[in-house]
C-alpha atoms as a PDB file:
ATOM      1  CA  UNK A   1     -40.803 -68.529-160.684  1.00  0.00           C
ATOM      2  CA  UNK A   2     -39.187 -70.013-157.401  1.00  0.00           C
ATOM      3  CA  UNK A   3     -37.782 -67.124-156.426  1.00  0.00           C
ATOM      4  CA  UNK A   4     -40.938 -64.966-157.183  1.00  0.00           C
ATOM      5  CA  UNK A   5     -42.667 -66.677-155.009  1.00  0.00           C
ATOM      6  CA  UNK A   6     -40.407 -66.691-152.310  1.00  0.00           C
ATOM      7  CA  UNK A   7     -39.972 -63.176-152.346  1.00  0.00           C
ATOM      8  CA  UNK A   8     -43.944 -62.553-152.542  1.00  0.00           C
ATOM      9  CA  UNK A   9     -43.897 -65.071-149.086  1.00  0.00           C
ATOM     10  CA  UNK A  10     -41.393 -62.778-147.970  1.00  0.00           C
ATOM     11  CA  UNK A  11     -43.154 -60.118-148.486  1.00  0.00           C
ATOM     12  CA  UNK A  12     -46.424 -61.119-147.041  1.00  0.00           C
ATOM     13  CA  UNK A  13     -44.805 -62.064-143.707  1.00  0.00           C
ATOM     14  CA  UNK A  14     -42.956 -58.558-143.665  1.00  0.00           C
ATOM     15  CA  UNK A  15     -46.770 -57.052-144.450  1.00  0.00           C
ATOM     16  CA  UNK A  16     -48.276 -58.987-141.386  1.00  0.00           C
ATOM     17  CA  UNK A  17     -45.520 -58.087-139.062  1.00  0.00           C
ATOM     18  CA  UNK A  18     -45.940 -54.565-139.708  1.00  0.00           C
ATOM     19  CA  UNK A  19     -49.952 -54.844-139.169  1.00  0.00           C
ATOM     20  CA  UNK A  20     -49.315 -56.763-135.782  1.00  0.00           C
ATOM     21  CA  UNK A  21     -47.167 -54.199-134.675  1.00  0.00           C
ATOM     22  CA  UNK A  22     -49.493 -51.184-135.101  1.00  0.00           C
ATOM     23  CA  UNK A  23     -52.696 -53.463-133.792  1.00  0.00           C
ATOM     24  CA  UNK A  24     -50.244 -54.302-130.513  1.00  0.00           C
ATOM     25  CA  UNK A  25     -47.729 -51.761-130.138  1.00  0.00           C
ATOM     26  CA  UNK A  26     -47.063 -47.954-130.280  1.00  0.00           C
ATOM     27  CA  UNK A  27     -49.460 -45.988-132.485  1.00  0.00           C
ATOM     28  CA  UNK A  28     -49.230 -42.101-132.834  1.00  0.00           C
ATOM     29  CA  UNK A  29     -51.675 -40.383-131.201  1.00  0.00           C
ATOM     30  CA  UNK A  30     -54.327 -38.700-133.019  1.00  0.00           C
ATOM     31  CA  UNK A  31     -56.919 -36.631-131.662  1.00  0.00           C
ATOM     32  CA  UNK A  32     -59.818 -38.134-133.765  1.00  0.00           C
ATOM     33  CA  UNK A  33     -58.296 -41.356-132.305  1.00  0.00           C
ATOM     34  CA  UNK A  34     -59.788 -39.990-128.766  1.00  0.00           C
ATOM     35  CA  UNK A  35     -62.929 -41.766-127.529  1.00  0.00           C
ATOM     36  CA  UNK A  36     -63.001 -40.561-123.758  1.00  0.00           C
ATOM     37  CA  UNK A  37     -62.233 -37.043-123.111  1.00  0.00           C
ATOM     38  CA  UNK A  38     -61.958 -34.417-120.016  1.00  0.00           C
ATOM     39  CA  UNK A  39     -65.319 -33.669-118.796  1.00  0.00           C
ATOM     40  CA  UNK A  40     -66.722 -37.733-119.672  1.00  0.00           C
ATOM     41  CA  UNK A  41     -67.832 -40.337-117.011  1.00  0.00           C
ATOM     42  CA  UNK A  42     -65.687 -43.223-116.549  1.00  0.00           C
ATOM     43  CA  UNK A  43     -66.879 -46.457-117.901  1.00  0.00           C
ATOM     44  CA  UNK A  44     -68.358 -49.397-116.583  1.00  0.00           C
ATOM     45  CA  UNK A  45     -65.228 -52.284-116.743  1.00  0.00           C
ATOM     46  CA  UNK A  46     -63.908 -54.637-114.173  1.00  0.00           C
ATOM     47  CA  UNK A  47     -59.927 -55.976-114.214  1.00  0.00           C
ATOM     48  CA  UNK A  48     -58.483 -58.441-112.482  1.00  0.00           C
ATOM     49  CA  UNK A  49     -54.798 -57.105-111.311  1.00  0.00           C
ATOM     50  CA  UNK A  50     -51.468 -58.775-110.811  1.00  0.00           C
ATOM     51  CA  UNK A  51     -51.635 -58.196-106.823  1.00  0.00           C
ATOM     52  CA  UNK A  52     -55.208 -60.145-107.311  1.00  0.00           C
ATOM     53  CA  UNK A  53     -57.354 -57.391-106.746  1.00  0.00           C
ATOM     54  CA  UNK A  54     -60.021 -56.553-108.943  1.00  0.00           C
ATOM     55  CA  UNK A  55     -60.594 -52.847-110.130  1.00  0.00           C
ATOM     56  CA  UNK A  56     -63.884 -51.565-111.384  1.00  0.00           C
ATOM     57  CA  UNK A  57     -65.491 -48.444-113.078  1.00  0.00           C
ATOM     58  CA  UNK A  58     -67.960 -48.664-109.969  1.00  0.00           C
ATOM     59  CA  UNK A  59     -64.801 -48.482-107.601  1.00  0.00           C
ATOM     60  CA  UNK A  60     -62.590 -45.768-109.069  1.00  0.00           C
ATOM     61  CA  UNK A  61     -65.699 -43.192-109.456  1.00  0.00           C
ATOM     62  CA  UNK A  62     -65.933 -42.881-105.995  1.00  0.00           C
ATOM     63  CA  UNK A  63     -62.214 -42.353-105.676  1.00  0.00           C
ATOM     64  CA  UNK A  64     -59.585 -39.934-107.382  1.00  0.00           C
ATOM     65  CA  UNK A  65     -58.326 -42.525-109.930  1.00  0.00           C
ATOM     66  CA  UNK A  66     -55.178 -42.742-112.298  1.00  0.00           C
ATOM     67  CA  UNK A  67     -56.275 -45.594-115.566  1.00  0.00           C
ATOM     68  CA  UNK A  68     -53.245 -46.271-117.598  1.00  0.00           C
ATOM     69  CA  UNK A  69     -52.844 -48.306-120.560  1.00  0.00           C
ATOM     70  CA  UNK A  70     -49.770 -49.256-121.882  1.00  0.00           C
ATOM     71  CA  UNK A  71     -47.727 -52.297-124.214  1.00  0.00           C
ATOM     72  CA  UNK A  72     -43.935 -53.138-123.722  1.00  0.00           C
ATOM     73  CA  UNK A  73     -43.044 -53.173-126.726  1.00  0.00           C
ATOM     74  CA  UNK A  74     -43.922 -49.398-126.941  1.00  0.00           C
ATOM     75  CA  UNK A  75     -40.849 -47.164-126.695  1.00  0.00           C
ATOM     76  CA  UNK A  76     -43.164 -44.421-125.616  1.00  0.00           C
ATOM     77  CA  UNK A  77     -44.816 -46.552-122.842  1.00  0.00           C
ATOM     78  CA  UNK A  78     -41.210 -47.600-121.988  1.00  0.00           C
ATOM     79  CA  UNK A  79     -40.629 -43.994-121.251  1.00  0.00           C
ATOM     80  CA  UNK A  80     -43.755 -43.198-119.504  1.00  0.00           C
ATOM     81  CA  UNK A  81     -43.513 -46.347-116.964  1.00  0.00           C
ATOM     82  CA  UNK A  82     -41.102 -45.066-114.572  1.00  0.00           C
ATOM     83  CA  UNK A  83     -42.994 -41.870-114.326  1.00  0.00           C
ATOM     84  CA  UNK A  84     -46.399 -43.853-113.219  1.00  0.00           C
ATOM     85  CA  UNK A  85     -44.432 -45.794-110.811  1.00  0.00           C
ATOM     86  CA  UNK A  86     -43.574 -42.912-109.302  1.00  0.00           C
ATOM     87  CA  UNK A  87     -47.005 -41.411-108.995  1.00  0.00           C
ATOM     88  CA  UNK A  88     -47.957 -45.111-107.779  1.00  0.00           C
ATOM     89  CA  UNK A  89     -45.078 -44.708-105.066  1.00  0.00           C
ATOM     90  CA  UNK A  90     -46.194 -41.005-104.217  1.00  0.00           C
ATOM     91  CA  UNK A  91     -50.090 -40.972-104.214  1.00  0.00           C
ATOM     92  CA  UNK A  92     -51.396 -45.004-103.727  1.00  0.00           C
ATOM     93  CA  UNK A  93     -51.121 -44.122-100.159  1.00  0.00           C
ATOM     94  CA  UNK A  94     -53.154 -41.470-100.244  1.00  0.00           C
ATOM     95  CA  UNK A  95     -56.160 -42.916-101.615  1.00  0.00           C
ATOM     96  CA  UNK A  96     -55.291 -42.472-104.976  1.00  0.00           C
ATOM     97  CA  UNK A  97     -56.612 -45.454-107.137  1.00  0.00           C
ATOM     98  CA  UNK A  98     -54.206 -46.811-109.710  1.00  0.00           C
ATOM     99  CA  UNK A  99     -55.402 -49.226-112.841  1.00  0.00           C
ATOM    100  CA  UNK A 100     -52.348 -49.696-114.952  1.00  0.00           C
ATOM    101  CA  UNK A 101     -54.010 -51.615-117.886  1.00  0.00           C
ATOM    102  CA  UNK A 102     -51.828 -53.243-120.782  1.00  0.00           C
ATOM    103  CA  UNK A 103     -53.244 -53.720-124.539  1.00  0.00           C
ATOM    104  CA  UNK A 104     -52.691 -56.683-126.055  1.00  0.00           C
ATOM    105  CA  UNK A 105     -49.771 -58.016-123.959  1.00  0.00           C
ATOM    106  CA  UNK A 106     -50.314 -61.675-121.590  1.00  0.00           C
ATOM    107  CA  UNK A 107     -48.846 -61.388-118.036  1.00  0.00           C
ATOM    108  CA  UNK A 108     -45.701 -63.479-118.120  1.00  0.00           C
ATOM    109  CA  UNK A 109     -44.098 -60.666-120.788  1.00  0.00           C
ATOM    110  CA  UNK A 110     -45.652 -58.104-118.304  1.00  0.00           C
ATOM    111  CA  UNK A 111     -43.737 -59.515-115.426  1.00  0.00           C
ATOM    112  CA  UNK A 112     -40.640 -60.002-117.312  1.00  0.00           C
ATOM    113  CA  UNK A 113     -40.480 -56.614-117.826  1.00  0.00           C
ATOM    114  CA  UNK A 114     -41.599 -55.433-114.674  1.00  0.00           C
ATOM    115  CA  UNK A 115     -38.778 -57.098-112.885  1.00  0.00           C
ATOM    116  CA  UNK A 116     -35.904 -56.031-115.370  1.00  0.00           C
ATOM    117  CA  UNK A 117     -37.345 -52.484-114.857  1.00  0.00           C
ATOM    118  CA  UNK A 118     -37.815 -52.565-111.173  1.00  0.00           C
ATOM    119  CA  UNK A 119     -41.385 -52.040-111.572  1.00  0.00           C
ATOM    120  CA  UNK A 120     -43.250 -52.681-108.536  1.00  0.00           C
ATOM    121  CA  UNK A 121     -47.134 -51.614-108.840  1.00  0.00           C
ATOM    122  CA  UNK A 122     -50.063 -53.834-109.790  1.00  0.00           C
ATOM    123  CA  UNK A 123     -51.163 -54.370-112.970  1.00  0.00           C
ATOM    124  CA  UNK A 124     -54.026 -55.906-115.379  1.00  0.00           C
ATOM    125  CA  UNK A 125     -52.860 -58.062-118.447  1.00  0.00           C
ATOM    126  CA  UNK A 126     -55.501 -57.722-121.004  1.00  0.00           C
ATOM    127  CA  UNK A 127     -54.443 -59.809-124.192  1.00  0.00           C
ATOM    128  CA  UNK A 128     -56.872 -58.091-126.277  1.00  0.00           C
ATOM    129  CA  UNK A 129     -58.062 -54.567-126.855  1.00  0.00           C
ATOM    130  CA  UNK A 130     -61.382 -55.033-125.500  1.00  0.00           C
ATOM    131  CA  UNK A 131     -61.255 -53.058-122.437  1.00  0.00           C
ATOM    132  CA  UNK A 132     -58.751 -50.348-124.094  1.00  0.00           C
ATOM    133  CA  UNK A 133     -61.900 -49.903-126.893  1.00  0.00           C
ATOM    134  CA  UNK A 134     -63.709 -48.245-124.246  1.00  0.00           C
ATOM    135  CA  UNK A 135     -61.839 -45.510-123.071  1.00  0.00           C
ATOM    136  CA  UNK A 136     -59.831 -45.334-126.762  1.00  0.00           C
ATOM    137  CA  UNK A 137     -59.716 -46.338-130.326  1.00  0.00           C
ATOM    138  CA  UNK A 138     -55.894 -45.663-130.881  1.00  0.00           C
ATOM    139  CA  UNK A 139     -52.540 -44.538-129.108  1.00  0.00           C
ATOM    140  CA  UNK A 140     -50.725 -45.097-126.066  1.00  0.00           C
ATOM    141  CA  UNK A 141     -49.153 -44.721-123.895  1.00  0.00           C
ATOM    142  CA  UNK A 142     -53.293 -43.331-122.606  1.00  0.00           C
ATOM    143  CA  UNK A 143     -53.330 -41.753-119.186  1.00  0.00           C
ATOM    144  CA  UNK A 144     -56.606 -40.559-117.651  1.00  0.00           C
ATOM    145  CA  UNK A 145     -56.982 -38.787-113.777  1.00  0.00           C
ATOM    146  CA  UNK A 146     -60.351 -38.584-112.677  1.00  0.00           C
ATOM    147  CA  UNK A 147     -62.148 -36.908-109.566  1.00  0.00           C
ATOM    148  CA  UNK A 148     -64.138 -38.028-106.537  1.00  0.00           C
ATOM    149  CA  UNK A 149     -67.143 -38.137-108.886  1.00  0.00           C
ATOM    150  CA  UNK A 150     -66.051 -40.313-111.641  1.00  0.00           C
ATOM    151  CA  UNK A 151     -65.335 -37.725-113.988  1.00  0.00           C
ATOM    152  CA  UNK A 152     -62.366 -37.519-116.092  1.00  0.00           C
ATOM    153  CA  UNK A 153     -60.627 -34.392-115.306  1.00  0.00           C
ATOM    154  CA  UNK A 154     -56.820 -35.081-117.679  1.00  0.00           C
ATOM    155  CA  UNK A 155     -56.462 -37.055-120.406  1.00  0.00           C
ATOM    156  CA  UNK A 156     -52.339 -37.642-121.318  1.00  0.00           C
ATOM    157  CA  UNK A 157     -51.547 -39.554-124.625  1.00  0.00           C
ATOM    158  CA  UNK A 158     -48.316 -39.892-126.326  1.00  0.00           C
ATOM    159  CA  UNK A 159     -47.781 -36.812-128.183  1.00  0.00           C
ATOM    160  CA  UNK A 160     -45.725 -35.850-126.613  1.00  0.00           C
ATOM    161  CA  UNK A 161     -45.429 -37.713-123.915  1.00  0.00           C
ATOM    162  CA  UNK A 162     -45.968 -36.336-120.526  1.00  0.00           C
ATOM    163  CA  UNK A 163     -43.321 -35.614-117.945  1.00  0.00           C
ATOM    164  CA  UNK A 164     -43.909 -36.961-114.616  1.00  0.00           C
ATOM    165  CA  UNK A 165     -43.970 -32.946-113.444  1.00  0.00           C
ATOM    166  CA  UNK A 166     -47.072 -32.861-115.898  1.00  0.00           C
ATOM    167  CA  UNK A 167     -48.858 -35.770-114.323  1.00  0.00           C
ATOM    168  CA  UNK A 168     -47.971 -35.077-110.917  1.00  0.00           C
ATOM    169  CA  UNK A 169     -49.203 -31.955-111.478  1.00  0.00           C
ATOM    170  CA  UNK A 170     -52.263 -33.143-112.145  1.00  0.00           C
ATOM    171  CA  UNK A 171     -53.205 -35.552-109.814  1.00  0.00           C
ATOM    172  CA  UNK A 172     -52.149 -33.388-106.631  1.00  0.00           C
ATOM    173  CA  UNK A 173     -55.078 -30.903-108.311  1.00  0.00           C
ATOM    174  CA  UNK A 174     -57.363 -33.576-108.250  1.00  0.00           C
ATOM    175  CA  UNK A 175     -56.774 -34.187-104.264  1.00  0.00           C
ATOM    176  CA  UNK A 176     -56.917 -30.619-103.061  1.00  0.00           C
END
């Protein structure tokens, strides 16, 4: 009986490590997944960044804008990082707006990351999935490039995962 139970407990704990990891990390794209697509207005939302600037809906429709949201712990995001620190390098200087948003990660794992990674660019640590629910409903890494007028223009999720040529691509259209 001992040893039932202790391999039910183990299996429970195996169970709820499994769920945490696809409510935190990586999940496969789906399209029905999408909430936000090209053509829709960017949502009302305000984040506090790393740098201590704040970044609003209000502020990146007026501007061309990259929103990224991204976890850690996601090999996918892992990939895609370097890429958007790149753009970051390239196009934050000219006038390009940049939210890189995490779900469900706090900022010291953030910033332990970002400094074995040489990552440099600001970023908001959101340890829930509240401001991700607006723009999404599942997978990331999400990347969305939107005009002068607030709309969304490109919508990049993980599959597959864009190449920094694909992005850059993309936001150089948005500034001609």
């Amino acid at each position: 009986m001992k040893k039932k139970c202790r391999i039910l407990g183990i299996g429970a704990v195996l169970s709820a490590a499994v769920f945490m990891f696809f409510l935190c990390g990586c999940i496969s794209d789906r399209e029905e997944g999408a909430f936000l697509r090209e053509g829709d207005m960017l949502p009302d939302f305000e984040a506090v960044m790393s740098d201590g600037s704040c970044v609003s809906g209000e502020m990146l429709r007026k501007r061309v804008s990259c929103i990224v949201f991204f976890n850690t712990s996601c090999p996918d995001c892992r990939k895609e990082l370097p890429s958007i620190q790149r753009l970051y390098d390239g196009y934050a200087s000219k006038g390009v707006s940049f939210a890189v948003i995490s779900r469900c990660e706090g900022y010291s794992s953030i910033m332990d990351y970002w400094g074995k990674n040489g990552l440099e660019m600001p970023f908001s640590a959101q340890d829930t999935r509240r401001l991700y629910s607006l723009f999404a409903n599942s997978g990331i890494p999400r990347v969305y490039m939107s005009g002068k007028d607030g709309i969304i223009r490109h919508v990049f999720a993980d599959n597959p995962v864009p190449s920094y040529d694909e992005l850059e691509a993309a936001l150089s259209g948005l500034l001609q």
